[in-house]
C-alpha atoms as a PDB file:
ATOM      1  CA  UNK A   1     -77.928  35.916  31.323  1.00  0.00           C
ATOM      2  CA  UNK A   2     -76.388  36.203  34.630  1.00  0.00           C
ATOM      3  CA  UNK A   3     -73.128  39.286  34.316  1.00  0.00           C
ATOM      4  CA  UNK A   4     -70.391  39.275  37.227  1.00  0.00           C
ATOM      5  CA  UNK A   5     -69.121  42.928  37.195  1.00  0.00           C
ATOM      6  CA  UNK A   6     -65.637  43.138  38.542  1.00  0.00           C
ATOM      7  CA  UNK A   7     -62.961  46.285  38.617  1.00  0.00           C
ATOM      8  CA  UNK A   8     -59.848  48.137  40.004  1.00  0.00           C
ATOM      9  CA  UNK A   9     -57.900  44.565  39.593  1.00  0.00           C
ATOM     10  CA  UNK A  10     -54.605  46.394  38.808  1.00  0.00           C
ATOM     11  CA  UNK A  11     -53.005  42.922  37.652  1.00  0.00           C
ATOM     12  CA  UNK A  12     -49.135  43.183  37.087  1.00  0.00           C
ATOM     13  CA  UNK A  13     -48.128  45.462  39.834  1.00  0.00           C
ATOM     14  CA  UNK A  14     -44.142  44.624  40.576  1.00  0.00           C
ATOM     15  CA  UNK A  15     -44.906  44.641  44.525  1.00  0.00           C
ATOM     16  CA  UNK A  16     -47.468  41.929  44.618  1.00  0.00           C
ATOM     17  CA  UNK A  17     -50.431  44.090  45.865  1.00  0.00           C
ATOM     18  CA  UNK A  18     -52.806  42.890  42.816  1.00  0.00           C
ATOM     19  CA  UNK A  19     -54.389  40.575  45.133  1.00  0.00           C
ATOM     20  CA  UNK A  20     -56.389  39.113  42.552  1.00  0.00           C
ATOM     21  CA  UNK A  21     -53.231  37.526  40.431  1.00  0.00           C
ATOM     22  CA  UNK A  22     -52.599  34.443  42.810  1.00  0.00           C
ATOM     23  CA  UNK A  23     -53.643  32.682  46.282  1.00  0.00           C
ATOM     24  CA  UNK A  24     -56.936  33.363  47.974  1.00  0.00           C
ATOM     25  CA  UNK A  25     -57.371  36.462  45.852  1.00  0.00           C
ATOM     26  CA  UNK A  26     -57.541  34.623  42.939  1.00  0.00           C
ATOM     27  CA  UNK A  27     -59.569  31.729  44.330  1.00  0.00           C
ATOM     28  CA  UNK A  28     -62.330  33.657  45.582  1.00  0.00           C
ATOM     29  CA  UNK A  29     -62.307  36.072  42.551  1.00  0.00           C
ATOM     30  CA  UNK A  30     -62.789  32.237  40.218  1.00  0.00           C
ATOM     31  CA  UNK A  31     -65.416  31.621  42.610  1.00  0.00           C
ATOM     32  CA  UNK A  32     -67.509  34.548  42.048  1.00  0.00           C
ATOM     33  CA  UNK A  33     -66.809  34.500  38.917  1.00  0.00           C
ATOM     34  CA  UNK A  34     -67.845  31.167  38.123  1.00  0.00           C
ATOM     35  CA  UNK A  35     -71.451  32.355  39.192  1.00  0.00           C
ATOM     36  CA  UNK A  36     -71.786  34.272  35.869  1.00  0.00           C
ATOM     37  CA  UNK A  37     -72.197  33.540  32.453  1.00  0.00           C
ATOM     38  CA  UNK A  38     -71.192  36.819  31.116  1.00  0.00           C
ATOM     39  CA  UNK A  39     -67.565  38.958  32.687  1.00  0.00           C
ATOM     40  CA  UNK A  40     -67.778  42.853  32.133  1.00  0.00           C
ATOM     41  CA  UNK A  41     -64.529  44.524  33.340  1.00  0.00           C
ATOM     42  CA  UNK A  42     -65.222  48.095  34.233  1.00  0.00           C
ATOM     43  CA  UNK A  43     -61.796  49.856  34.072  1.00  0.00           C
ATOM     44  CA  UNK A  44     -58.203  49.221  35.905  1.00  0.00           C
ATOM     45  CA  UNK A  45     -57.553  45.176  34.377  1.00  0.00           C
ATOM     46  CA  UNK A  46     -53.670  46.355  34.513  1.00  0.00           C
ATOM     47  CA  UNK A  47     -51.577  48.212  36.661  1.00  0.00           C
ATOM     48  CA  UNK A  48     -49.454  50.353  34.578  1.00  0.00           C
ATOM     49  CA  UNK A  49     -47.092  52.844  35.726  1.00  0.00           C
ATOM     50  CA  UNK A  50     -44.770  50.480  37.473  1.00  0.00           C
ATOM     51  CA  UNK A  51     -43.280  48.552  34.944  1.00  0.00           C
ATOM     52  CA  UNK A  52     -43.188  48.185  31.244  1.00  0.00           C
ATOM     53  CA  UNK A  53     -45.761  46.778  29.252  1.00  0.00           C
ATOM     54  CA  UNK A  54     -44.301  43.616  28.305  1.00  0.00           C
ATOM     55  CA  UNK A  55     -43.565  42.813  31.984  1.00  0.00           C
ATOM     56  CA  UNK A  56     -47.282  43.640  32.873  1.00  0.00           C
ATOM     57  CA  UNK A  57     -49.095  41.304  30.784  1.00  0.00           C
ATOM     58  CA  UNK A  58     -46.230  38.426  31.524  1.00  0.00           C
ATOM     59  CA  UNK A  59     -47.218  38.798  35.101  1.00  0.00           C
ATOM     60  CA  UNK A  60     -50.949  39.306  34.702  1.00  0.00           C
ATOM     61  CA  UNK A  61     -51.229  36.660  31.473  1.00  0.00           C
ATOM     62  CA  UNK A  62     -52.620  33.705  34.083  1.00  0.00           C
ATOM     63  CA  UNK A  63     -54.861  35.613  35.804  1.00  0.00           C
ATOM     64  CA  UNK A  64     -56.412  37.451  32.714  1.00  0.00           C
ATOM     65  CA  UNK A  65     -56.762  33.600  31.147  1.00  0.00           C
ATOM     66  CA  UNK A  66     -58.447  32.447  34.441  1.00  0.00           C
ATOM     67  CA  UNK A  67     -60.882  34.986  33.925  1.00  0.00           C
ATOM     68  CA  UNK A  68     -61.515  34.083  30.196  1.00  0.00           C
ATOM     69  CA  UNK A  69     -62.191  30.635  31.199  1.00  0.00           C
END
């Protein structure tokens, strides 16, 4: 079973720097993941100390389902 390791994604941030949540970020970070069979996130999925909870997982709900799929 092939495992795609990723981290430090920080999804959610209110400035836009999580990279990973839309555009070429998120393209190439499908790509590698699509490689895989198996996703292990090792720490930092959400950024939270900008905003509340709710808001976070709004913003980062498409990417995080991306990843699932």
């Amino acid at each position: 079973m092939t495992t795609t390791i990723v981290s430090d994604l920080h999804l959610g941030t209110h400035g836009g720097f999580d990279l990973a949540r839309s555009g070429e970020g998120a393209e190439r970070l499908s790509e590698a993941l699509s490689e895989g069979e198996r996703v292990v996130v090792a720490g930092d999925l959400l950024e939270l100390r900008e905003l509340p909870l709710r808001a976070v997982l709004d913003r980062a709900r498409p990417a995080i389902e991306r990843i699932g799929r």
